[in-house]
Protein backbone atom coordinates (compact mmCIF):
# COMPACT_ATOMS: atom_id res chain seq x y z
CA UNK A 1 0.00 0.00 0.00
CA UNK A 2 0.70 3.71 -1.14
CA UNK A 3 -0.67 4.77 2.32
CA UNK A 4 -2.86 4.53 4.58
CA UNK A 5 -3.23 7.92 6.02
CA UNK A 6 -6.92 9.66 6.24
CA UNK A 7 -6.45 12.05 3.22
CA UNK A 8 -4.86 9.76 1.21
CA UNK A 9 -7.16 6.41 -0.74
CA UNK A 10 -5.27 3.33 -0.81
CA UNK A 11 -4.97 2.27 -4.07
CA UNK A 12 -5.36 -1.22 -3.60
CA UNK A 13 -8.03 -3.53 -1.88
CA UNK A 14 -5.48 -5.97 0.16
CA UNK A 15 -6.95 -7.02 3.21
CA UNK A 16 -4.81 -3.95 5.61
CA UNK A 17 -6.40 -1.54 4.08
CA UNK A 18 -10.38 -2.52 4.24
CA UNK A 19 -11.94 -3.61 7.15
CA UNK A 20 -13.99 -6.59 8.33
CA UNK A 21 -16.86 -7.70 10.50
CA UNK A 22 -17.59 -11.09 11.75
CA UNK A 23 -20.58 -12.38 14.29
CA UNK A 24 -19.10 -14.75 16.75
CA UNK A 25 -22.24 -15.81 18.41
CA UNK A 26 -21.21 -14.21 21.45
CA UNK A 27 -19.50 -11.29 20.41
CA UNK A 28 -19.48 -9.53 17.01
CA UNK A 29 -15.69 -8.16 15.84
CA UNK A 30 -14.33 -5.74 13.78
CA UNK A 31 -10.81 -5.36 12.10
CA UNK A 32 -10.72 -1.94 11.87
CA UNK A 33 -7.86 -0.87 9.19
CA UNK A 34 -5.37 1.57 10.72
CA UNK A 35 -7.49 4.71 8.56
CA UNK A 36 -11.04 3.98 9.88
CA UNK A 37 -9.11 3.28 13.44
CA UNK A 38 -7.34 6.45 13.38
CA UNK A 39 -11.07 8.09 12.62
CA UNK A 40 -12.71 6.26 15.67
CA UNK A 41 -10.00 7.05 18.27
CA UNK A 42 -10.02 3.50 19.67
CA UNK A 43 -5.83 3.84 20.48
CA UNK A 44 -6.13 5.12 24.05
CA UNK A 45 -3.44 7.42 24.92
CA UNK A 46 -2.50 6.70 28.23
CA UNK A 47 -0.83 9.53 29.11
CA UNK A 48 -3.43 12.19 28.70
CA UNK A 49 -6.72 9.98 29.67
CA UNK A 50 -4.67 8.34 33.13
CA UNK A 51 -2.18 10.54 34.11
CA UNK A 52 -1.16 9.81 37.24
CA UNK A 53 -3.33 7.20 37.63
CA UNK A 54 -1.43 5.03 34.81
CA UNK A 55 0.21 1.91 36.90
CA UNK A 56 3.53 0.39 35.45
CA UNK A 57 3.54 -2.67 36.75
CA UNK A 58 7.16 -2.73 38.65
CA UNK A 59 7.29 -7.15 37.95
CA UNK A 60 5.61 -7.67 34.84
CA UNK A 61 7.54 -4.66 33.03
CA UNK A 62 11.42 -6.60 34.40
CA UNK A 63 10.46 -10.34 33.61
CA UNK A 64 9.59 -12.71 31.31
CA UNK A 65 6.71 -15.51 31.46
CA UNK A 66 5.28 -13.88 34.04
CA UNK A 67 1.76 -13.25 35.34
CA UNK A 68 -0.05 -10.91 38.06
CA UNK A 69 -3.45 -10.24 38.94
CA UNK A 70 -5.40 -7.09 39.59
CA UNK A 71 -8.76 -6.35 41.22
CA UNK A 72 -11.07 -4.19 38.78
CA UNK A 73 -13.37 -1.04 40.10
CA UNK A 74 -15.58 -2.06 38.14
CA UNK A 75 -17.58 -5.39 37.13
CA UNK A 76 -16.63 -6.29 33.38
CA UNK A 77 -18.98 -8.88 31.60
CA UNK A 78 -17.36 -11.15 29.80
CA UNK A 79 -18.96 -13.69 27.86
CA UNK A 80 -22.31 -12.19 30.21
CA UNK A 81 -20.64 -13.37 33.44
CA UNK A 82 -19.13 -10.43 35.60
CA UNK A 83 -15.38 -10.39 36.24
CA UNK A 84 -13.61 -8.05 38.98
CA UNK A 85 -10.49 -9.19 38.75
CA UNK A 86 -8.22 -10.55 35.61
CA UNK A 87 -4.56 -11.53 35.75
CA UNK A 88 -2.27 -9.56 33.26
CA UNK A 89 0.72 -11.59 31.45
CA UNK A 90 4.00 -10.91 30.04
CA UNK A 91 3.29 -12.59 26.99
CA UNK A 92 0.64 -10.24 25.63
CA UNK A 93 -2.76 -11.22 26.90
CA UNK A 94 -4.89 -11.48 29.73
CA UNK A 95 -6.01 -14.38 31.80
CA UNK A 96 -9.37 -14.20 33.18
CA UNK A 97 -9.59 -17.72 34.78
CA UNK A 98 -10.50 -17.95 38.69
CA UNK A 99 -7.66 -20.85 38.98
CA UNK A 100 -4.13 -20.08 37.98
CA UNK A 101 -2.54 -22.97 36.75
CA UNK A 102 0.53 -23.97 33.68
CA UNK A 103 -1.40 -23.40 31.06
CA UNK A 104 -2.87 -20.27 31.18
CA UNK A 105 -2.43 -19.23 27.07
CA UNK A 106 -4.87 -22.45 26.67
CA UNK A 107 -8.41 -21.07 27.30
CA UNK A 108 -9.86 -18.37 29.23
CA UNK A 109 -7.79 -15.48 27.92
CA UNK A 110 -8.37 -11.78 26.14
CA UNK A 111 -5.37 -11.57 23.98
CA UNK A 112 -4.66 -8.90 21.82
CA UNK A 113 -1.31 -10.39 20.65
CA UNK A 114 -0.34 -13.79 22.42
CA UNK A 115 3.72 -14.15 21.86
CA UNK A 116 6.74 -14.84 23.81
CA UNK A 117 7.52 -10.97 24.82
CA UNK A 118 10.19 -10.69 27.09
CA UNK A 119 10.06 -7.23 28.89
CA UNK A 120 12.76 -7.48 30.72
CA UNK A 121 15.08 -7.50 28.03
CA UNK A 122 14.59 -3.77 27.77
CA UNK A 123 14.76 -0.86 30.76
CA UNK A 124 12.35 0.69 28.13
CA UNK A 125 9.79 -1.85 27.85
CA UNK A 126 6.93 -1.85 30.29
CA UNK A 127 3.83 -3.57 31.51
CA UNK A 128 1.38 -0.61 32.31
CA UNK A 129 -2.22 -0.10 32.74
CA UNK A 130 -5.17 2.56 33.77
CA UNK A 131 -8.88 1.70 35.45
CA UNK A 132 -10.39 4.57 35.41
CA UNK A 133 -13.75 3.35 36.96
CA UNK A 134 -15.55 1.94 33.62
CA UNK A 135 -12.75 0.93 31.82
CA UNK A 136 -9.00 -0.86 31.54
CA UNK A 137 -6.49 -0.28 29.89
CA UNK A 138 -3.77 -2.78 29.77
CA UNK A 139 -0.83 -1.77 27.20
CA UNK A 140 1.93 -3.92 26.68
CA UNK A 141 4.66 -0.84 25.76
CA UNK A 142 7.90 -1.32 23.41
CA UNK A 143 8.14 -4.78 24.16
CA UNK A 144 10.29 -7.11 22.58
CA UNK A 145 10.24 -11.13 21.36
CA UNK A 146 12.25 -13.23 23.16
CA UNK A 147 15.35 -14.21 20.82
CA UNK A 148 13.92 -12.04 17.86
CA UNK A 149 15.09 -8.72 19.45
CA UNK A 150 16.21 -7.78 16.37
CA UNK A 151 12.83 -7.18 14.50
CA UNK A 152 11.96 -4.59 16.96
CA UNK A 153 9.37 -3.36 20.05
CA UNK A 154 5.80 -3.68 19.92
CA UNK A 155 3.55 -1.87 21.29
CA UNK A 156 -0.16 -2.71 21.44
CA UNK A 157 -3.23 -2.59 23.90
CA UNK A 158 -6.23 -3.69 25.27
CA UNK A 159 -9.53 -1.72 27.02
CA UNK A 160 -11.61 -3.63 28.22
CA UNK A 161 -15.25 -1.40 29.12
CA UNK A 162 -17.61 -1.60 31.71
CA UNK A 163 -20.58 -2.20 28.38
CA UNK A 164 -18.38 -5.27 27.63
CA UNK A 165 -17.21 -3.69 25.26
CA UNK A 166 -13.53 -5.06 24.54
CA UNK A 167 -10.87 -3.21 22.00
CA UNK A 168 -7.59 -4.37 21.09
CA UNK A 169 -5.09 -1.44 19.79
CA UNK A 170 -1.81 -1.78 17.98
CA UNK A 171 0.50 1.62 17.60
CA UNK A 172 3.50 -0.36 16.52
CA UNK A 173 3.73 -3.99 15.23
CA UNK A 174 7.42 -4.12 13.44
CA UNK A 175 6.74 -7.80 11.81
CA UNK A 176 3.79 -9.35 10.20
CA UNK A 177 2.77 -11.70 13.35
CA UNK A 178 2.77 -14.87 10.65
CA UNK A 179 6.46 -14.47 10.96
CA UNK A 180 6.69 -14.81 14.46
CA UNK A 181 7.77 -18.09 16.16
CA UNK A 182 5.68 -20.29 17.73
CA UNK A 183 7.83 -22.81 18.85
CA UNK A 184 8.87 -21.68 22.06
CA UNK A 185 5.27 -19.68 23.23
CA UNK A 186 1.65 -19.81 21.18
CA UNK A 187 1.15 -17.00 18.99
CA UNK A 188 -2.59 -16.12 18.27
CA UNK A 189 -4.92 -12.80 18.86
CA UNK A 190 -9.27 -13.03 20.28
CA UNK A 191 -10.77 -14.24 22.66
CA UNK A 192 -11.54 -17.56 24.76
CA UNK A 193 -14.10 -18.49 27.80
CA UNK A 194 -14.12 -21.65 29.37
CA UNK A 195 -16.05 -22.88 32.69
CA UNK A 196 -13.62 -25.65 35.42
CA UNK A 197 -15.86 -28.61 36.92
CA UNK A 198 -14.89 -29.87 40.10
CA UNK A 199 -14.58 -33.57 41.02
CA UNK A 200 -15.27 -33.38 44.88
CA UNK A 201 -14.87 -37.61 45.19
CA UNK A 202 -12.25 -37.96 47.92
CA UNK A 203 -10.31 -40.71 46.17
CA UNK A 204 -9.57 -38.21 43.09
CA UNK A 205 -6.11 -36.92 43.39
CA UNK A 206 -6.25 -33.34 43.61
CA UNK A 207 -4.54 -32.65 40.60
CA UNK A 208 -7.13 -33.90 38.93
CA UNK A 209 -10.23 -32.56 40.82
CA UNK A 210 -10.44 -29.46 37.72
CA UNK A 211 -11.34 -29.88 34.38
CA UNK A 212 -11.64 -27.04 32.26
CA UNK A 213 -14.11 -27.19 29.48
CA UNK A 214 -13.76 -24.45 26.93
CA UNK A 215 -16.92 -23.71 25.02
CA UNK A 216 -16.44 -20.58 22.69
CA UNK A 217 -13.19 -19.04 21.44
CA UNK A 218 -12.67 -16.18 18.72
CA UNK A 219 -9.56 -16.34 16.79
CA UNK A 220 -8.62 -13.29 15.18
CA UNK A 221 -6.94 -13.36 11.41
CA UNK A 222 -3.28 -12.49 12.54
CA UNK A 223 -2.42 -11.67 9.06
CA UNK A 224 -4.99 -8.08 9.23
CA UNK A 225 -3.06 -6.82 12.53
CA UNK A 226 -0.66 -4.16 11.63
CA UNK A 227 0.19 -0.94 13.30
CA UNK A 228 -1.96 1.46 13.81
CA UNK A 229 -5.09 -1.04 13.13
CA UNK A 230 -7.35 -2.26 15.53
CA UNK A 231 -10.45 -4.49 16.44
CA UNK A 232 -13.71 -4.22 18.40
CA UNK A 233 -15.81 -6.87 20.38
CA UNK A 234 -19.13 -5.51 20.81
CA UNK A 235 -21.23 -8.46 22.64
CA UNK A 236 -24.45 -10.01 21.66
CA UNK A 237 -27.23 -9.67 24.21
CA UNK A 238 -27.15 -12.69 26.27
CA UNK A 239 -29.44 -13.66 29.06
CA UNK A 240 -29.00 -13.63 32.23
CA UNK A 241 -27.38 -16.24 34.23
CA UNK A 242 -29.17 -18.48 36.79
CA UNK A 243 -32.49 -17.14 35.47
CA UNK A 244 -34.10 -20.42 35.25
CA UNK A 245 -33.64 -24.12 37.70
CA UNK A 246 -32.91 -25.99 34.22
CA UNK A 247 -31.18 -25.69 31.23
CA UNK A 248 -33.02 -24.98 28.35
CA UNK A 249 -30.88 -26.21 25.52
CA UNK A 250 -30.00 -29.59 27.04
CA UNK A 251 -31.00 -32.65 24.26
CA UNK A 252 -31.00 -36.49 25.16
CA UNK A 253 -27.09 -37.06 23.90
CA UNK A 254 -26.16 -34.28 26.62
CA UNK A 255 -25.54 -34.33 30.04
CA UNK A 256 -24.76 -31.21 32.34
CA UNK A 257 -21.38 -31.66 33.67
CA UNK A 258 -22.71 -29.82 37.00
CA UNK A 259 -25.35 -31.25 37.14
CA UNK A 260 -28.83 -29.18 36.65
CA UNK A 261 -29.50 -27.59 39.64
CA UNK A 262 -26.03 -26.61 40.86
CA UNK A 263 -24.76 -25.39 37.38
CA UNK A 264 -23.72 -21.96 37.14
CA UNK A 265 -24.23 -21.74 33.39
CA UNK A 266 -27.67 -24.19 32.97
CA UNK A 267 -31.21 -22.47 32.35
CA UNK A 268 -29.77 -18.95 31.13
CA UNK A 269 -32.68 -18.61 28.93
CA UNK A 270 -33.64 -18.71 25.97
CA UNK A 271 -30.79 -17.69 23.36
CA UNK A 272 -28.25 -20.26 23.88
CA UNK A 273 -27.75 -22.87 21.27
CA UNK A 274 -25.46 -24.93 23.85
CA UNK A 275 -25.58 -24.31 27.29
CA UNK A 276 -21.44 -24.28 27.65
CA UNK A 277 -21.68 -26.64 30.65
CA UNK A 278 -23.45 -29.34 28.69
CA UNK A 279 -21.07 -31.87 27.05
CA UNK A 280 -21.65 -34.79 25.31
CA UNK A 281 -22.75 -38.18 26.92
């Protein structure tokens, strides 16, 4: 491309320049190509909306594979289940899982650019972030990939709103992601929800009381982020949780792994298509 600036038309359609909507069931997203994202304002400049109120995070900005969590102001719905508190990582995502456990890139994650960044590498890189009450900001600044310091810092973002609302922001992506390694960390972009069942029988060894189920996941094209670009999750109305003693959507080759009248997830109400607890007999 020519350019991609506002006052300038880009002269060809590749798929940088024009951007793209897609219904994920639960969310709907946009890839917002970096003129239309420039138009919207969806980069959040940290600096002039937090102020003083921007936190660098003093471990996660001087190590590498490393997680922490925060407590939110605010409740943020995800995937129609309130959160108020998520666990920022190193590695360019965040974990919103109750349990903390090896795998965390698996499942259960809002990543606006999953790799195998390595902050500590730089005094310049950091691991900062803003709540300012109905929204935060998590912005993974000037980082670099671990043994590919040589291709540059990123820098990149994601706001999460009090709507539900989530947008991922990139101001500088030096690479095109498909040419970053995967063989040492995953590398992927979106979203993923999952829900843990519990195996209370005594003789169960407790490392194997949890298993995590993940029901819905949106994996972003990798090849559309660039800088400057961005993408929107605006979610679908969903019901309400634990409106209703059974679930709804269960058929004869399901089961509820909770079983109905403890689950969490069963008898939402009318909407879902699969209750995400119910798995197949």
């Amino acid at each position: 491309c020519v350019s991609q600036e506002d006052n300038h038309t880009c002269p060809c359609p590749c798929p940088l320049c024009v951007s793209q909507e897609d219904n994920h069931s639960y969310y709907v997203s946009r890839v917002l190509a970096p003129a239309e994202a420039r138009r919207r304002g969806l980069w959040v400049d940290l600096a002039a909306a937090g102020g003083s109120r921007v936190k660098i995070h003093g471990i996660l900005s001087n190590t590498h594979r490393q997680a922490s969590r925060i407590v939110l102001s605010f409740d943020f719905p995800f995937y129609g289940h309130p959160l108020r508190q998520v666990t920022i990582a190193t590695g360019g995502f965040i974990f919103v899982g109750d349990v903390m456990h090896r795998m965390l890139t698996a499942t259960q994650y809002i990543a606006p650019l999953m790799a195998n960044f390595n902050p500590s590498y730089s005094p310049n890189s950091t691991v900062q972030y803003l709540d300012n009450g109905t929204m935060l900001v998590v912005q993974w600044d000037q980082v670099y990939l671990q043994g590919r310091e040589d291709v540059g810092s990123f820098t990149f973002q994601a706001a999460l709103h009090s709507s539900g609302r989530i947008v991922f922001g990139y101001k500088e992506i030096p690479v095109p992601v498909l040419q970053i390694s995967a063989s040492q960390h995953p590398v992927k972009a979106g979203l993923s929800d999952a829900f843990m069942v519990r195996n209370p029988a005594p003789d169960v060894p407790e490392s194997r009381r949890r298993t995590i189920y993940e029901y819905h996941r949106v994996e972003l094209d990798t090849s559309r982020i660039s800088s400057r670009s961005a993408v929107e999750f605006t979610p679908l109305p969903t019901p309400g949780l634990r409106s209703h003693p059974a679930c709804p959507s269960l058929q004869p080759s399901l089961v509820c792994a909770f079983g109905a009248e403890s689950c969490p997830w069963c008898g939402a109400g009318e909407g879902f298509v699969l209750c995400p607890c119910c798995v197949q007999s």
